[in-house]
C-alpha atoms as a PDB file:
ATOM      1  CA  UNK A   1      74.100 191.592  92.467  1.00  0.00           C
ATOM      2  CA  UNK A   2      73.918 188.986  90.033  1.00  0.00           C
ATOM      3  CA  UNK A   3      75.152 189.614  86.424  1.00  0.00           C
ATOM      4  CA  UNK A   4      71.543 189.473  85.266  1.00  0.00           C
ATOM      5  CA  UNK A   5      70.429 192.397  87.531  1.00  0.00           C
ATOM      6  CA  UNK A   6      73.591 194.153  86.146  1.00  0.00           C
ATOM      7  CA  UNK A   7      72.925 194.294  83.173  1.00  0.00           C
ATOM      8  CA  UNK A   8      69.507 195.614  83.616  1.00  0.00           C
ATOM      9  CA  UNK A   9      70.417 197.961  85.994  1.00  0.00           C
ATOM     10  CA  UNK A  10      72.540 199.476  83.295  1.00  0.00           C
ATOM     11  CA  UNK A  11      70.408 199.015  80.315  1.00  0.00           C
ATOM     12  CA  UNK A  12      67.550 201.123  82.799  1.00  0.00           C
ATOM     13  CA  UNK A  13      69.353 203.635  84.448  1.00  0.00           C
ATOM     14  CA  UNK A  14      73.719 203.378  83.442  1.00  0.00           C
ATOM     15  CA  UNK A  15      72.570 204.722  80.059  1.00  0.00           C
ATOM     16  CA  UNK A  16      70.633 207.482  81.380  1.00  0.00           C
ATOM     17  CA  UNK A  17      72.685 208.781  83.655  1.00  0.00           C
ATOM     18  CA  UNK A  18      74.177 211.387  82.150  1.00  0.00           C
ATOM     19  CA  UNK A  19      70.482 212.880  80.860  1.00  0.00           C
ATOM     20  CA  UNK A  20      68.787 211.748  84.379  1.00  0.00           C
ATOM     21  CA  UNK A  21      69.104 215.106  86.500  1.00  0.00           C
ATOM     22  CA  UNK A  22      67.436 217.194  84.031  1.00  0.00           C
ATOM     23  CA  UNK A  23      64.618 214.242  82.750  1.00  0.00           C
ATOM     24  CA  UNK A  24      63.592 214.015  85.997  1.00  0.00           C
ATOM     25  CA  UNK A  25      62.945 217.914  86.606  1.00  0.00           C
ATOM     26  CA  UNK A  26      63.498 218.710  90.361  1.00  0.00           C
ATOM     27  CA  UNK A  27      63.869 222.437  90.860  1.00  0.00           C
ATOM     28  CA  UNK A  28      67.081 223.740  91.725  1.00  0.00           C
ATOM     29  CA  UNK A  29      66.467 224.187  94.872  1.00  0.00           C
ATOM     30  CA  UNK A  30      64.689 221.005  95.801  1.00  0.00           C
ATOM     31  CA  UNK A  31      67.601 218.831  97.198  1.00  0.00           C
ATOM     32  CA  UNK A  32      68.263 221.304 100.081  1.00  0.00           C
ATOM     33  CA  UNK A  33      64.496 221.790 100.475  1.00  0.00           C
ATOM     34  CA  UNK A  34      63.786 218.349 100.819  1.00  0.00           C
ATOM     35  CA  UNK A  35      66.381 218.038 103.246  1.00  0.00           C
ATOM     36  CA  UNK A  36      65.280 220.699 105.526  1.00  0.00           C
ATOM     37  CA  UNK A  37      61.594 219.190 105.024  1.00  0.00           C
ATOM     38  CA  UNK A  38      63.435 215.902 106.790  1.00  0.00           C
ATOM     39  CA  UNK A  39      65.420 217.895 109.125  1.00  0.00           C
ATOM     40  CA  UNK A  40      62.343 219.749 110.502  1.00  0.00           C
ATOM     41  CA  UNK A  41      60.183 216.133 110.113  1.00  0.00           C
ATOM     42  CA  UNK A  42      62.627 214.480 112.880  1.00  0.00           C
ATOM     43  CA  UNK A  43      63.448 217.588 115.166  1.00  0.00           C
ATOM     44  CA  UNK A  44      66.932 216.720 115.858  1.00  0.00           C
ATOM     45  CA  UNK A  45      69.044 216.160 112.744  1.00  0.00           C
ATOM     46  CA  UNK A  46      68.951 213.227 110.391  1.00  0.00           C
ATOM     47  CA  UNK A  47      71.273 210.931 112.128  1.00  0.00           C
ATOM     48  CA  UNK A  48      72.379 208.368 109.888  1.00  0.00           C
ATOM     49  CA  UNK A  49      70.717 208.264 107.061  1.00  0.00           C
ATOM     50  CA  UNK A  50      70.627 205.683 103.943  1.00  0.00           C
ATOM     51  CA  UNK A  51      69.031 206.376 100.771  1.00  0.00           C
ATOM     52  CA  UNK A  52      68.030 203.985  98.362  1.00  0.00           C
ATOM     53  CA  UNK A  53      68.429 204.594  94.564  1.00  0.00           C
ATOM     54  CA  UNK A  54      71.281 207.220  95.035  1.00  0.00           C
ATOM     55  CA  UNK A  55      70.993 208.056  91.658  1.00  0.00           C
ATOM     56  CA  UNK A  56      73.556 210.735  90.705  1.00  0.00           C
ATOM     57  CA  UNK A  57      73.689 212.056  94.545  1.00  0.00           C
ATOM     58  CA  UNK A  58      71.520 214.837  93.746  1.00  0.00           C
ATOM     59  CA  UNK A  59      69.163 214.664  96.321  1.00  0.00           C
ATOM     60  CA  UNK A  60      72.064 212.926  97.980  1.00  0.00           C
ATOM     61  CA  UNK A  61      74.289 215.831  98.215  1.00  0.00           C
ATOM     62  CA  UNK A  62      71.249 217.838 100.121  1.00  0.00           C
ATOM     63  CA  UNK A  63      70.732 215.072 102.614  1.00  0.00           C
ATOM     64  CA  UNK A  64      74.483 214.673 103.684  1.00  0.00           C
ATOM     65  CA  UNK A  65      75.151 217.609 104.668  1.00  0.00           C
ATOM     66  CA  UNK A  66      72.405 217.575 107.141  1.00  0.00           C
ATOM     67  CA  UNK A  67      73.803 214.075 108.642  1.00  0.00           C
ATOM     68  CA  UNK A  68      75.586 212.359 110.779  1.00  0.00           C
ATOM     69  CA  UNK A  69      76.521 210.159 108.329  1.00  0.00           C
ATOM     70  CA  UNK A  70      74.958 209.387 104.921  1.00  0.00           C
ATOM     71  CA  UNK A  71      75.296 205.960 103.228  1.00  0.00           C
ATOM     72  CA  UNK A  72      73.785 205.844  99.175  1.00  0.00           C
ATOM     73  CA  UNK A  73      72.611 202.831  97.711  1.00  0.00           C
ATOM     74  CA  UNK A  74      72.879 203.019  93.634  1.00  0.00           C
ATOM     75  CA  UNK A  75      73.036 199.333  91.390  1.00  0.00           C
ATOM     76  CA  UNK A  76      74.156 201.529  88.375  1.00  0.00           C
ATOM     77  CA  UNK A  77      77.714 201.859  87.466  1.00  0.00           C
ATOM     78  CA  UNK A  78      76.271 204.746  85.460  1.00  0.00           C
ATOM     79  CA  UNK A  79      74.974 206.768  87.978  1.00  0.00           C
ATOM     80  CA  UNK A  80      77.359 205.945  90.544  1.00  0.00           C
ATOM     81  CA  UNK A  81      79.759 207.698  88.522  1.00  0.00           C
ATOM     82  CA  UNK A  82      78.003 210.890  88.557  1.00  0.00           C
ATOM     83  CA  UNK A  83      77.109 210.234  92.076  1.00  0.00           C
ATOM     84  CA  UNK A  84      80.846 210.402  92.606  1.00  0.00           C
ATOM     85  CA  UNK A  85      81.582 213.368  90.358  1.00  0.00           C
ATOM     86  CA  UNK A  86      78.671 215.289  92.847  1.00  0.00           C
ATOM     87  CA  UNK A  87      80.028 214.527  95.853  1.00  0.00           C
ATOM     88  CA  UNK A  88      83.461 214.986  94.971  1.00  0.00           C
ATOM     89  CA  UNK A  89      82.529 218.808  94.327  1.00  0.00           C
ATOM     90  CA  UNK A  90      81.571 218.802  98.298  1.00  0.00           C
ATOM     91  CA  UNK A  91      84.848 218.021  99.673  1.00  0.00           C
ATOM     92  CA  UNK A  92      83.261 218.600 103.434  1.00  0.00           C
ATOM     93  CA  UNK A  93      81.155 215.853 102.753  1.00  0.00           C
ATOM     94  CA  UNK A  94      84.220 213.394 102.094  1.00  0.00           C
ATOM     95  CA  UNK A  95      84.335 212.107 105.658  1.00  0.00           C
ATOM     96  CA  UNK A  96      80.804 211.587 106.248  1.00  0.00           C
ATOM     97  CA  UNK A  97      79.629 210.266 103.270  1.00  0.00           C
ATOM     98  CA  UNK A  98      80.073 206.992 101.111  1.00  0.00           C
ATOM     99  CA  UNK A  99      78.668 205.329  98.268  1.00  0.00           C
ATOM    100  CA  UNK A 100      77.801 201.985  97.558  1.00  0.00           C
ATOM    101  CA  UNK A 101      77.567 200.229  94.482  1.00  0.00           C
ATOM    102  CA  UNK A 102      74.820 197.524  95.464  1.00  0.00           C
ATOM    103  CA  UNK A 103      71.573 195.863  94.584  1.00  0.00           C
ATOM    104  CA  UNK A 104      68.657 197.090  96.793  1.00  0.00           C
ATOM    105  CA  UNK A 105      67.459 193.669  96.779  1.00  0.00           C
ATOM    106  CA  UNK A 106      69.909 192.220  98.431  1.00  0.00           C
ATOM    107  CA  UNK A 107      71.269 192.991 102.199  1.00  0.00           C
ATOM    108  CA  UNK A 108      71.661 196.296 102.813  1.00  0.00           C
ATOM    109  CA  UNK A 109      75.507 197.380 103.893  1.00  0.00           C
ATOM    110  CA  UNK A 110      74.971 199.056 107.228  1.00  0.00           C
ATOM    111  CA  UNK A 111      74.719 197.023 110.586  1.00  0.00           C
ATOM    112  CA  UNK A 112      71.397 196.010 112.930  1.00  0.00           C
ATOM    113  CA  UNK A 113      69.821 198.988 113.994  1.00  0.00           C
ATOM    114  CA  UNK A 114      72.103 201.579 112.638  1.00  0.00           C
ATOM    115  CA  UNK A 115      70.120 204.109 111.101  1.00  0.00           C
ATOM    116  CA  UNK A 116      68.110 206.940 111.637  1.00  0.00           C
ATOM    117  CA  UNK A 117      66.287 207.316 108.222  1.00  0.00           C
ATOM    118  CA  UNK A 118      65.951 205.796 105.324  1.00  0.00           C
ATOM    119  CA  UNK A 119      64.913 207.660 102.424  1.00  0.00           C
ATOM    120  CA  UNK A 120      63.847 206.509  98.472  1.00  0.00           C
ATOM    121  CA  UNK A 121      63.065 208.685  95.641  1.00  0.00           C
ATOM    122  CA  UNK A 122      61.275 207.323  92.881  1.00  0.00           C
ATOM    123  CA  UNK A 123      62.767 203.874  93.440  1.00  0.00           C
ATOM    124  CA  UNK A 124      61.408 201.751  95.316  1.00  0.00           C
ATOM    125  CA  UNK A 125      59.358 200.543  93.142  1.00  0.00           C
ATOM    126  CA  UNK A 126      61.902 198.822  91.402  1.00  0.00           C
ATOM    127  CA  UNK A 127      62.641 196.430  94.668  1.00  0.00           C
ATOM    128  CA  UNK A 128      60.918 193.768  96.395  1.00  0.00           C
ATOM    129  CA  UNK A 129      58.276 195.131  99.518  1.00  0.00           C
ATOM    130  CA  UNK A 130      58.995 192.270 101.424  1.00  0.00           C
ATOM    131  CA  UNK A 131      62.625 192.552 101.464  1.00  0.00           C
ATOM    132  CA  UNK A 132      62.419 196.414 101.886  1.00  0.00           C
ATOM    133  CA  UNK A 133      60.196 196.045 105.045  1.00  0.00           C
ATOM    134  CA  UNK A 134      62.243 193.322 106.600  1.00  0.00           C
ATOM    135  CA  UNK A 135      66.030 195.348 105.739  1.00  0.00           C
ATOM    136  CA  UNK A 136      64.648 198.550 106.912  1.00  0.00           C
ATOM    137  CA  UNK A 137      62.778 196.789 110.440  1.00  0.00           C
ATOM    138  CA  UNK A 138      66.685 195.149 111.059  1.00  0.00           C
ATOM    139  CA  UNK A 139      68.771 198.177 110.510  1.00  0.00           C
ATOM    140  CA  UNK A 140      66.410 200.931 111.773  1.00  0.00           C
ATOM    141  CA  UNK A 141      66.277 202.142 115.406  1.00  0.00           C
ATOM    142  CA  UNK A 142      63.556 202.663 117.451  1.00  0.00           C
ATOM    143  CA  UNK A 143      62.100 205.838 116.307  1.00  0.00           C
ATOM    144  CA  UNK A 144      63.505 205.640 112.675  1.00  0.00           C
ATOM    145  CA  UNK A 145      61.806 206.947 109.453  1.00  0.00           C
ATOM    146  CA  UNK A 146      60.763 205.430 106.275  1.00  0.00           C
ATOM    147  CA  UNK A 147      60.180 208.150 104.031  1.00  0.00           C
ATOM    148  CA  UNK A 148      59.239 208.357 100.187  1.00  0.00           C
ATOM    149  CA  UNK A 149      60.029 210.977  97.983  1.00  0.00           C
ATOM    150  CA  UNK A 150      57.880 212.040  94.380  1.00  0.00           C
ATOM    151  CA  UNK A 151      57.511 214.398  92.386  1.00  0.00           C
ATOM    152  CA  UNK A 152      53.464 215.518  91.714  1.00  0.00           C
ATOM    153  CA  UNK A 153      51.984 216.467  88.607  1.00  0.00           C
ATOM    154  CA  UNK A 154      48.332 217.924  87.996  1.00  0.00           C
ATOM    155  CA  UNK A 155      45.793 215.961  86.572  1.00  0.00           C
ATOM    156  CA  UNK A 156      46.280 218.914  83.310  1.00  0.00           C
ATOM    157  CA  UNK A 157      50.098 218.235  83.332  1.00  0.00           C
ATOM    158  CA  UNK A 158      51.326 217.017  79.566  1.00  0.00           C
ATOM    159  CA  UNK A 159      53.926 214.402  81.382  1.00  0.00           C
ATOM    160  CA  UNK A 160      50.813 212.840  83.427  1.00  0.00           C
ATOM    161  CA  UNK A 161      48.501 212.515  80.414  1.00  0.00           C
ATOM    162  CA  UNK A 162      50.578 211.017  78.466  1.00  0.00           C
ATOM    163  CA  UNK A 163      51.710 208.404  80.856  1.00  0.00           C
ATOM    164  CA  UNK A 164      48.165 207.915  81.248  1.00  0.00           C
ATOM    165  CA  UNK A 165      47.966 207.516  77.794  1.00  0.00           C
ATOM    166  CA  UNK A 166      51.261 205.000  77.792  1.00  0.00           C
ATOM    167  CA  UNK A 167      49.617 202.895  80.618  1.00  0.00           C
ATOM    168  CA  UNK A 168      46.539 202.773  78.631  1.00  0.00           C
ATOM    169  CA  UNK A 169      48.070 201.613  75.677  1.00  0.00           C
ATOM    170  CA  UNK A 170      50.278 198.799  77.100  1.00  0.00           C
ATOM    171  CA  UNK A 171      47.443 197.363  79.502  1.00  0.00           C
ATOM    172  CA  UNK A 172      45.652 196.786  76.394  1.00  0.00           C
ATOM    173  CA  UNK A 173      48.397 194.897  74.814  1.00  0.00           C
ATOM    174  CA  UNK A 174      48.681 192.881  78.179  1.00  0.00           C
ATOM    175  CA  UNK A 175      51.372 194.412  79.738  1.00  0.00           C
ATOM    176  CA  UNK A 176      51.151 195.587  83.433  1.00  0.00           C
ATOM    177  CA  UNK A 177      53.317 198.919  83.824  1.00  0.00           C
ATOM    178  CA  UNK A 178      55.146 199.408  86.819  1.00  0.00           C
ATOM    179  CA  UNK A 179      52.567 202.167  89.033  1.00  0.00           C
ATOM    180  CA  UNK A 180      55.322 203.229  91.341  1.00  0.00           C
ATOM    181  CA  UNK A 181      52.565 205.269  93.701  1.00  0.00           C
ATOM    182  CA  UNK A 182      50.522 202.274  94.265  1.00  0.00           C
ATOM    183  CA  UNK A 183      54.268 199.734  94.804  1.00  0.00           C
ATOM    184  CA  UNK A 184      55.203 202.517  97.534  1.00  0.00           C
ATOM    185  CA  UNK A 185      51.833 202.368  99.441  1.00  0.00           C
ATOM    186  CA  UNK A 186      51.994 198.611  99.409  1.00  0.00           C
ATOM    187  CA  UNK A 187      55.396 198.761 101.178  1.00  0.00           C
ATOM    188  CA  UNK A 188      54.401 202.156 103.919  1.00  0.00           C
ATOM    189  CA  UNK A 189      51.025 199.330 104.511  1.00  0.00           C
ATOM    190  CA  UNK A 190      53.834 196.554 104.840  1.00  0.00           C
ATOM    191  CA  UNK A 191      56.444 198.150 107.373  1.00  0.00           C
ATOM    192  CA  UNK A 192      53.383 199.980 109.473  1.00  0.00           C
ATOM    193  CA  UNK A 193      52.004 196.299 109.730  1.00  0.00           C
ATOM    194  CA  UNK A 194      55.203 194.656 110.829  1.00  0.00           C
ATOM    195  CA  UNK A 195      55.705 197.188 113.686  1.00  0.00           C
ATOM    196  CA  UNK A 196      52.868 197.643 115.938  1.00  0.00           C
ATOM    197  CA  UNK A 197      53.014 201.647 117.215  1.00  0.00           C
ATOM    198  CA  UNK A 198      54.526 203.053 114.199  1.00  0.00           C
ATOM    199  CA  UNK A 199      53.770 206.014 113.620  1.00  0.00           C
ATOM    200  CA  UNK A 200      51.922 207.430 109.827  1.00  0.00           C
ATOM    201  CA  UNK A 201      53.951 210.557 108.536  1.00  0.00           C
ATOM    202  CA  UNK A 202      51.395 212.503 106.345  1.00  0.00           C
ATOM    203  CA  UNK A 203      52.022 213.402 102.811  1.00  0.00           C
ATOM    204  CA  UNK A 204      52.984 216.573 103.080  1.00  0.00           C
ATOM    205  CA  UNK A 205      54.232 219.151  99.775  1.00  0.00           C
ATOM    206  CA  UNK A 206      57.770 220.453 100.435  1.00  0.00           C
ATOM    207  CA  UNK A 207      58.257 222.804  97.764  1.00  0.00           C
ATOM    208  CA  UNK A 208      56.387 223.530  94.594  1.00  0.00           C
ATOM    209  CA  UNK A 209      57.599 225.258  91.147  1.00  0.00           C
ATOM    210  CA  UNK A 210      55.759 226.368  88.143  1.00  0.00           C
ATOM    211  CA  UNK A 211      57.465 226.062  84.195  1.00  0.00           C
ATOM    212  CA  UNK A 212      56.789 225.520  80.888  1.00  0.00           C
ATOM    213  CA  UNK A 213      56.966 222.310  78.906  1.00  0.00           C
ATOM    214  CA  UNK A 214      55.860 220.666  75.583  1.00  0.00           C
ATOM    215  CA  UNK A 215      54.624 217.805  75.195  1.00  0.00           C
ATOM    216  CA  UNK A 216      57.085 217.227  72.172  1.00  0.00           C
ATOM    217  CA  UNK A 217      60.544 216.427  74.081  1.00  0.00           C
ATOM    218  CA  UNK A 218      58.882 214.355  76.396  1.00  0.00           C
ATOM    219  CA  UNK A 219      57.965 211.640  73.854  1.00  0.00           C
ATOM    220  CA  UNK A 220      61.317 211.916  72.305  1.00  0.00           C
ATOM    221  CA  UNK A 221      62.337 211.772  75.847  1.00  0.00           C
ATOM    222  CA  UNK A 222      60.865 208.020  75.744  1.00  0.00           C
ATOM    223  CA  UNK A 223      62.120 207.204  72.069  1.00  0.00           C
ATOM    224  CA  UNK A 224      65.397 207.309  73.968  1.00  0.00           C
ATOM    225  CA  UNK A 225      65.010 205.797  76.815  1.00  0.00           C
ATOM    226  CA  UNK A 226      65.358 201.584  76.967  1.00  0.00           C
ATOM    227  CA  UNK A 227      62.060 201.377  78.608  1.00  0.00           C
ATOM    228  CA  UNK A 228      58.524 201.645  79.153  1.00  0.00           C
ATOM    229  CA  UNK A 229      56.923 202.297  81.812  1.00  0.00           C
ATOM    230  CA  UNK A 230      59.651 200.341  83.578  1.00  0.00           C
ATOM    231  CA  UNK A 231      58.888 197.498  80.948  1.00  0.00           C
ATOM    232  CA  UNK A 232      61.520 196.346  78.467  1.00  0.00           C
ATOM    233  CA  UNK A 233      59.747 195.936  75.038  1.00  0.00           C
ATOM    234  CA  UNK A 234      60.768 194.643  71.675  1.00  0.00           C
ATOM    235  CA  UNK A 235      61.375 197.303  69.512  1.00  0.00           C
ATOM    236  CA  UNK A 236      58.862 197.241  67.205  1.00  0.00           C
ATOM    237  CA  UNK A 237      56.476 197.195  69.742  1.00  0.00           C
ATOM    238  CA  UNK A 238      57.784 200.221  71.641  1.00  0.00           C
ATOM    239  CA  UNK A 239      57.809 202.363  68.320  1.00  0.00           C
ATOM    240  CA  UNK A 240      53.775 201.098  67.608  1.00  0.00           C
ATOM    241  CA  UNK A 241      52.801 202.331  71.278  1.00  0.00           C
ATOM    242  CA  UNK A 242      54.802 205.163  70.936  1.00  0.00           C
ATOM    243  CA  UNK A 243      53.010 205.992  67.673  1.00  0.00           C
ATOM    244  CA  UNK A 244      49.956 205.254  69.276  1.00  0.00           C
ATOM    245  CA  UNK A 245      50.184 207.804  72.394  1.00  0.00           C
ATOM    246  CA  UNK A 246      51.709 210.185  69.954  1.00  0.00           C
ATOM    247  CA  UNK A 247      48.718 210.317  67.805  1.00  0.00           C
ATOM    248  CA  UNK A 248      46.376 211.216  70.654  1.00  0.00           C
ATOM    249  CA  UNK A 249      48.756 213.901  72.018  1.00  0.00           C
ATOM    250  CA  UNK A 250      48.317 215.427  68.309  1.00  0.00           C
ATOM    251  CA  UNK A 251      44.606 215.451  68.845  1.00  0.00           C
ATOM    252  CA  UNK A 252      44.414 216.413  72.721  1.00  0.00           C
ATOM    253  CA  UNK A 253      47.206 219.286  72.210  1.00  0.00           C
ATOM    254  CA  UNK A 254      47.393 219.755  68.689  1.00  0.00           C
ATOM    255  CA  UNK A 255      50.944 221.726  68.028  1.00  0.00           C
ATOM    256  CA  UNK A 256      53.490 219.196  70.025  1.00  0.00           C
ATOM    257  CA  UNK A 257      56.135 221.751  70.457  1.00  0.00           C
ATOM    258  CA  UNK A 258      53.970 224.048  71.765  1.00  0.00           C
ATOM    259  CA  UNK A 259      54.616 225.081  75.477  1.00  0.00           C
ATOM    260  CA  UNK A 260      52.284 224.564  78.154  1.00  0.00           C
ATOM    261  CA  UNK A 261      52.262 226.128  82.020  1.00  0.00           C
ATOM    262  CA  UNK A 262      53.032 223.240  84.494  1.00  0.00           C
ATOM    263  CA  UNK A 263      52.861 222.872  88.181  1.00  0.00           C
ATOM    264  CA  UNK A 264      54.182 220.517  90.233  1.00  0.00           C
ATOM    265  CA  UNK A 265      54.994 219.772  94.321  1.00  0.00           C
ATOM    266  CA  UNK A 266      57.782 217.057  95.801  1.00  0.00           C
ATOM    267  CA  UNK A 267      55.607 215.299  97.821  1.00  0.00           C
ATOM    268  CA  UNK A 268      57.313 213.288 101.004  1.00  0.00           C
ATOM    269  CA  UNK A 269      55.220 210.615 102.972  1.00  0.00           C
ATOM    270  CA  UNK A 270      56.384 207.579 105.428  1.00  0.00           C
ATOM    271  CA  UNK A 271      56.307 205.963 108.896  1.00  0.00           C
ATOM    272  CA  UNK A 272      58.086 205.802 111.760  1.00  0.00           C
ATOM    273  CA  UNK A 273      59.039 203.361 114.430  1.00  0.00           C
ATOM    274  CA  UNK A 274      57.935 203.512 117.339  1.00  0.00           C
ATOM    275  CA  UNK A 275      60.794 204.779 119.868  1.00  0.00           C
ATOM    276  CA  UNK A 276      61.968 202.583 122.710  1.00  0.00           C
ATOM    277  CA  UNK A 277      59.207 203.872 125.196  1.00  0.00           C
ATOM    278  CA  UNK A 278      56.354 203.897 122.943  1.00  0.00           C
ATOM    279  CA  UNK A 279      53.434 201.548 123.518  1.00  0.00           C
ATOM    280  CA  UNK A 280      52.717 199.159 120.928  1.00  0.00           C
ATOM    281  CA  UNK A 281      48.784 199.516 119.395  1.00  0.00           C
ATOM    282  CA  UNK A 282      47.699 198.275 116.627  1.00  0.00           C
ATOM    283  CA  UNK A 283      48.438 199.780 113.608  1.00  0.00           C
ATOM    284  CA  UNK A 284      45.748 199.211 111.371  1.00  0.00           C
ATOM    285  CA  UNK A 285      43.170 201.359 114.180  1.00  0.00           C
ATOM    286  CA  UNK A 286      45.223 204.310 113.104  1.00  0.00           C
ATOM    287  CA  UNK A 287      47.412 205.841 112.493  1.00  0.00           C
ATOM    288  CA  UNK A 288      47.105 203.973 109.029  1.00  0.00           C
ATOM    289  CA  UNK A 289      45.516 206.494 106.311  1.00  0.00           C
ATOM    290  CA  UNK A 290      41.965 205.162 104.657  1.00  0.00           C
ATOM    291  CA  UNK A 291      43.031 205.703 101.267  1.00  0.00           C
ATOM    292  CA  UNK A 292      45.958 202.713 102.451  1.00  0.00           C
ATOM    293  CA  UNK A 293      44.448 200.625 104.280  1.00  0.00           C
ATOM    294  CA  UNK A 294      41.551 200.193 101.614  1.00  0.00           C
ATOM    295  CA  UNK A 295      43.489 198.864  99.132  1.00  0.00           C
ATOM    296  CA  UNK A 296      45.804 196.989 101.071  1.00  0.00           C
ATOM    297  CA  UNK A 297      44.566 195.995 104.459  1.00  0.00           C
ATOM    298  CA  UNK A 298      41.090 195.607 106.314  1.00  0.00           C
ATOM    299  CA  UNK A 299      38.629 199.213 106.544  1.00  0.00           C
ATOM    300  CA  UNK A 300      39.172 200.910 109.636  1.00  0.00           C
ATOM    301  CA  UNK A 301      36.924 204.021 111.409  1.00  0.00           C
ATOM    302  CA  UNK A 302      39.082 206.913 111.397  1.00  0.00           C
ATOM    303  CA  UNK A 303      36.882 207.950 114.556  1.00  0.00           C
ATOM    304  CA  UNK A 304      37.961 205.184 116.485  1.00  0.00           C
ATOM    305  CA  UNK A 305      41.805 206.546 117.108  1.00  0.00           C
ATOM    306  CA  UNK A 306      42.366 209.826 115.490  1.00  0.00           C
ATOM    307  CA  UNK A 307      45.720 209.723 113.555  1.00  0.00           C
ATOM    308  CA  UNK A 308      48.411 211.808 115.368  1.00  0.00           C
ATOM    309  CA  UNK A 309      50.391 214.868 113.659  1.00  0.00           C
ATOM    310  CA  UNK A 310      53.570 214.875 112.413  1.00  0.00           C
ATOM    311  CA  UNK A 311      56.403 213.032 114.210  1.00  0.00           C
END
């Protein structure tokens, strides 16, 4: 990782890190839920799994004790501190479980078809499609899973309007935010292409929690942070947007530290390679999703090939 991409790495995510469990808002019980969602999702264990954007091992923790072997990627010093402090609280996990301290952009640290599943959460949007698609076609074996991991809000939820509200306001200044949805269905569309016979795994909700929240620490939340919308931004430009979107939470909420009910789902969604007897079709006939293949590839007729279930 070059110093450049250090640095940033840091200035995004090192400085958070200590904050980052509880900003992000997973329910308690979501890293072993997710994992059992995976478990179930494959039928026979997780295998070898890799995870991108280790973070501070908190989904982490939940995958590696349901495999073989578990290998995080994390580019933050930061977080791979915490990640360390996790796992060292699962002892049991010691032997089948290691971090590394590397730039997703750059070659992955596992060997040529290695790996069972690899897993991102809210992070692949910071890397490059191309280089995803081609890293995870050389180390995953036939019949291994891409899978993405997010957290859902409701159209009503006070997080998603105002990052509606955010986007809004720096498109109009002529910024593009990052849209990490849309970045992850470019690079599902990528590695589905590249493998004729892959197989679609639906979006499916694995768990789903209801709370309170204000719209008030949320936008303090973002006073904090070094970013926007994954977009570095001169200071007094991030205080005048800031400004901005709080204004029209004032007039769309009124009280800003008053709480509102929330729902929200973690939401998993991916494809799989074919396994060793599978015959190759091709992949844009189905089992490639409309809403996908609209905005990134050619219309297809879903009535053509029906897509398959689960796999």
């Amino acid at each position: 990782m070059s110093n450049s991409a250090d640095e940033l790495s840091e200035r995004l995510y090192g400085s958070q890190a200590a904050a980052f469990d509880a900003r992000r808002g997973l329910a308690d019980v979501a890293p072993e839920s997710i994992a059992r969602a995976l478990v179930q999702l494959r039928g026979d264990g997780l295998g070898r799994v890799l995870e991108l954007g280790a973070g501070t091992g908190e989904i982490g923790a939940g995958l590696a004790k349901h495999a073989a072997h578990y290998v995080g990627l994390e580019s933050s010093l930061g977080m791979a501190e915490r990640w360390r402090d996790r796992f060292a609280a699962h002892p049991d996990l010691g032997d089948r479980s290691e971090l590394q301290v590397r730039d997703g952009n750059l070659q992955w640290p596992v060997e040529r078809a290695s790996v069972d599943l690899v897993f991102a959460s809210r992070s692949v949007h910071w890397l490059d499609p191309g280089h995803v698609r081609d890293e995870f076609m050389r180390v995953g074996r036939p019949g291994a899973c891409f899978v993405l991991g997010r957290v859902v809000r409701g159209a009503s939820h006070p997080r998603r309007w105002l990052r509606q509200r955010l986007h809004d306001a720096l498109r109009r200044r002529g910024f593009t935010p990052k849209d990490g949805p849309r970045r992850a269905g470019e690079l599902l569309f990528e590695i589905a292409r590249e493998a004729p016979g892959s197989r679609w795994i639906p979006r499916q909700a694995v768990l789903e929690w209801n709370f309170a929240a204000a719209p008030s620490p949320i936008l303090e939340g973002w006073r904090d942070k070094p970013s926007l919308a994954g977009l570095e931004l001169p200071e007094r430009l991030r205080e005048e947007v800031l400004d901005e979107v709080t204004t029209l939470a004032n007039q769309r909420f009124g009280a800003l530290e008053t709480e509102l009910a929330c729902g929200e789902h973690y939401a998993i969604e991916g494809v799989q390679l074919p396994p060793v007897d599978a015959r190759p079709e091709p992949v844009l006939r189905a089992p490639f999703p409309l809403r996908l293949a609209s905005r990134f590839g050619p219309e297809i007729d879903p009535s053509d090939n029906p897509p398959p279930g689960n796999s």
